[in-house]
Each structure stands twice: as C-alpha cells, then as structure tokens.
Protein backbone atom coordinates (compact mmCIF):
# COMPACT_ATOMS: atom_id res chain seq x y z
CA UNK A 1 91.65 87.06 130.68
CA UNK A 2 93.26 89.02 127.89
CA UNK A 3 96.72 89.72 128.18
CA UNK A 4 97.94 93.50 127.11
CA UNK A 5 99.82 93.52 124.32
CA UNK A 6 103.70 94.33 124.84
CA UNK A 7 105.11 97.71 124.49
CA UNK A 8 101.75 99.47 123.96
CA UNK A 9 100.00 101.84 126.42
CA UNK A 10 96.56 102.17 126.32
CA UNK A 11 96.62 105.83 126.24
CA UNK A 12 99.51 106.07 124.01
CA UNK A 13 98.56 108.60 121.32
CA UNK A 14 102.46 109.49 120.72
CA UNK A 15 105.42 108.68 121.52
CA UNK A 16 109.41 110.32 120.84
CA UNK A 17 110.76 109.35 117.44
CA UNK A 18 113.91 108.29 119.01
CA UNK A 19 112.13 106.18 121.18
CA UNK A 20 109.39 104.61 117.97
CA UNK A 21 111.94 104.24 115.77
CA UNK A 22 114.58 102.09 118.17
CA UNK A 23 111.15 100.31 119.48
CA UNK A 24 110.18 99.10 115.65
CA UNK A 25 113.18 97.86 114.82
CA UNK A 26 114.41 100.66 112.30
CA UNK A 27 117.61 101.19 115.09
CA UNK A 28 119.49 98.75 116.57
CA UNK A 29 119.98 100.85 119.59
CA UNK A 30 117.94 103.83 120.91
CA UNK A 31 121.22 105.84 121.09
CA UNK A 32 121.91 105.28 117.72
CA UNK A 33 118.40 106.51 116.62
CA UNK A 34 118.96 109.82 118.69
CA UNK A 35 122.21 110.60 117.37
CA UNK A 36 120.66 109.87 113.33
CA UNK A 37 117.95 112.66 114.76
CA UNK A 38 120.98 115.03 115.72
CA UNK A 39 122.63 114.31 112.48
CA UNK A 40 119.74 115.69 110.40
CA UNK A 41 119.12 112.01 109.28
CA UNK A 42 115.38 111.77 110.55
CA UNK A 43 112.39 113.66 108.86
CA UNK A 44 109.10 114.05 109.97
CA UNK A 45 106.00 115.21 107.74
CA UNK A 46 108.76 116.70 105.98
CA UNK A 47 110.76 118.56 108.81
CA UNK A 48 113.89 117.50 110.23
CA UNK A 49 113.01 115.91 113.58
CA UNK A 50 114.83 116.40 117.29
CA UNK A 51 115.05 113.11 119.40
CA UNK A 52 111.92 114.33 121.77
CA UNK A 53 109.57 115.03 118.75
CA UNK A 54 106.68 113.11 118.90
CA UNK A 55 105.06 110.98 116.41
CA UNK A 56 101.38 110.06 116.14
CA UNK A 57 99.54 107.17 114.23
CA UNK A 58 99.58 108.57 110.40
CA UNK A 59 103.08 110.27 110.55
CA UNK A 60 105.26 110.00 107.81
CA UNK A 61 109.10 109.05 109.08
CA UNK A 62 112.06 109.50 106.63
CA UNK A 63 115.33 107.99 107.73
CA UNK A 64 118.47 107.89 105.82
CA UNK A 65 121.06 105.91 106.81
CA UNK A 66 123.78 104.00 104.12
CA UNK A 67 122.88 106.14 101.28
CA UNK A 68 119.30 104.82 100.96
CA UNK A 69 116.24 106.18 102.22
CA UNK A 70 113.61 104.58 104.44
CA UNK A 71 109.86 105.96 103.86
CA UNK A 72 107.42 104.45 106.42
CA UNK A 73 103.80 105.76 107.88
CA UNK A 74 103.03 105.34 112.09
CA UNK A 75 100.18 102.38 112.11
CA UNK A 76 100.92 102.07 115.72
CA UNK A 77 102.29 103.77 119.06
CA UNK A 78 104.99 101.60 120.78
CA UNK A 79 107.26 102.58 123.30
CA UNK A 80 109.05 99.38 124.20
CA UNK A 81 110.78 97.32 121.75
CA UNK A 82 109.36 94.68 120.02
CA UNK A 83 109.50 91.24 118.37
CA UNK A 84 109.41 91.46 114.67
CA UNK A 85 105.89 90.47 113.76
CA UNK A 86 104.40 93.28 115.88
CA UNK A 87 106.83 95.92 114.82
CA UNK A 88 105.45 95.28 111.50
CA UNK A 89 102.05 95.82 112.24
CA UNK A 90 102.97 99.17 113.96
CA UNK A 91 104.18 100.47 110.66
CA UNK A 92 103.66 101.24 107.15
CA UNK A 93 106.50 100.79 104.69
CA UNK A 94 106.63 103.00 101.53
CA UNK A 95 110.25 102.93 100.83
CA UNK A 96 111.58 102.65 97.21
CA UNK A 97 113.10 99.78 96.32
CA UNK A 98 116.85 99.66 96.70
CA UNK A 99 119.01 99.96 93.35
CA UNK A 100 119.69 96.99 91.45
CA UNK A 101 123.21 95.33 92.26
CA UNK A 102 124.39 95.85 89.05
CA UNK A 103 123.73 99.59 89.38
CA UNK A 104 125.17 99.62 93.03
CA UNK A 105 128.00 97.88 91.68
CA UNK A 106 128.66 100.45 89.20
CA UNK A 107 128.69 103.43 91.64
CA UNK A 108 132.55 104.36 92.30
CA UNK A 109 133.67 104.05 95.93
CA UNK A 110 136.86 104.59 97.36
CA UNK A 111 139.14 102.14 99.23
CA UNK A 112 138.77 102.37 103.02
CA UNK A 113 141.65 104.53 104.33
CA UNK A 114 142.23 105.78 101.06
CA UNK A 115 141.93 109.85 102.28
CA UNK A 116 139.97 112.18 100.78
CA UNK A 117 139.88 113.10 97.08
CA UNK A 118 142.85 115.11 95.57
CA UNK A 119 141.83 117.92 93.18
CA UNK A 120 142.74 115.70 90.30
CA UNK A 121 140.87 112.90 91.13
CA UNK A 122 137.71 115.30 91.96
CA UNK A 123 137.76 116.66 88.55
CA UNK A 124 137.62 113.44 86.88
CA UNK A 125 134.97 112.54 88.97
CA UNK A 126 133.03 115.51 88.33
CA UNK A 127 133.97 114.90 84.39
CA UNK A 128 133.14 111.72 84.24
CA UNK A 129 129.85 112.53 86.20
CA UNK A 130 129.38 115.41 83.80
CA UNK A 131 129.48 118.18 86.51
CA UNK A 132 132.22 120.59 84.75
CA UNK A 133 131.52 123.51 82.27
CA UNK A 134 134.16 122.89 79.97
C-alpha cells in the first residue's frame, strides 16, 4: 500500500505564497514569510505578492531578505512543511551566487547602535561611492 507523500494534496494545484514559502524551507516561520510579503520583500512573476496570493507549479518567487536575493521556480505544491530532501524537489533554484567574501568584506557597514548617518558622513559616502556632482 503506498503511503501519500507528506504535505501534498492530491488536488493541490496552488497554494498561498506565505504558506509555500514557510512549507519549503525559505522561512523559518510562516509569520515571518507573511510579514516579508507585507514588507514588499516577495515577488511573484514579477509583481509584488500579498500573503494570500497563490502560486502554481512554474511560478517564479523572488525573495529578498539580508541584502541578497533568492530566485527560485514552483516544481511542486506543498502546503505543510517539509523535511529538507522533499522541499528541494518542490523547487527550482536560480539564485545568483552570493558575492565573494572579499567583496562582502569590502562593503562599509556601520557599527550596531551607531545611529543613522550625519550629513557629513553621507557625503563622504556618496563621494567615495561617486554619487555627488561636484
């Protein structure tokens, strides 16, 4: 007797992007996935995606989160989560590779609790970046 796989319907044709996204593993919490689709964080096919949008097999799903941005395609509908070998085969990934650490390295960040930017420190950033018509 075959045993249904877990977290798949068999008349699962789409499912909330929230709810996909948390179930493959691309969240760590369902919440957290609904509140990147608030923010503006989530794309789909190019359009900024609500929590309740659905996604199909062959959707492209754009998520940025830590200054990089994730690229994969739907393979698969799930709705529950997942162990990590079958959230894998439920998607495609076709994200760019991240920067090199010596570029990352490079980039200038601030020190936590440091405030934001005074005016003189924004216009050597944005001279050093070569952002300033002078």
């Amino acid at each position: 007797m075959a045993r249904a796989e877990h977290g798949t319907k068999n008349n699962a044709t789409q499912a909330r992007v929230d709810s996909w996204t948390w179930a493959v593993r691309l969240f760590k919490t369902r919440s957290a996935a609904a509140e990147a689709c608030r923010g503006g964080h989530v794309r789909v096919n190019g359009s900024t995606a609500k929590p309740a949008q659905p996604v199909r097999p062959g959707d492209e799903v754009r998520i940025r989160m830590g200054g990089l941005e994730r690229i994969v395609i739907v393979e698969r509908i799930v709705t529950k989560r997942v162990g990590a070998p079958i959230a894998a085969q439920c998607l495609i990934d076709r994200s760019p590779p991240p920067p090199p650490r010596e570029i990352a390295a490079t980039m200038p960040r601030r020190d936590r609790g440091a405030g934001r930017p005074t005016k003189r420190e924004r216009r050597e950033t944005d001279r050093l970046l070569g952002r300033t018509e002078h």
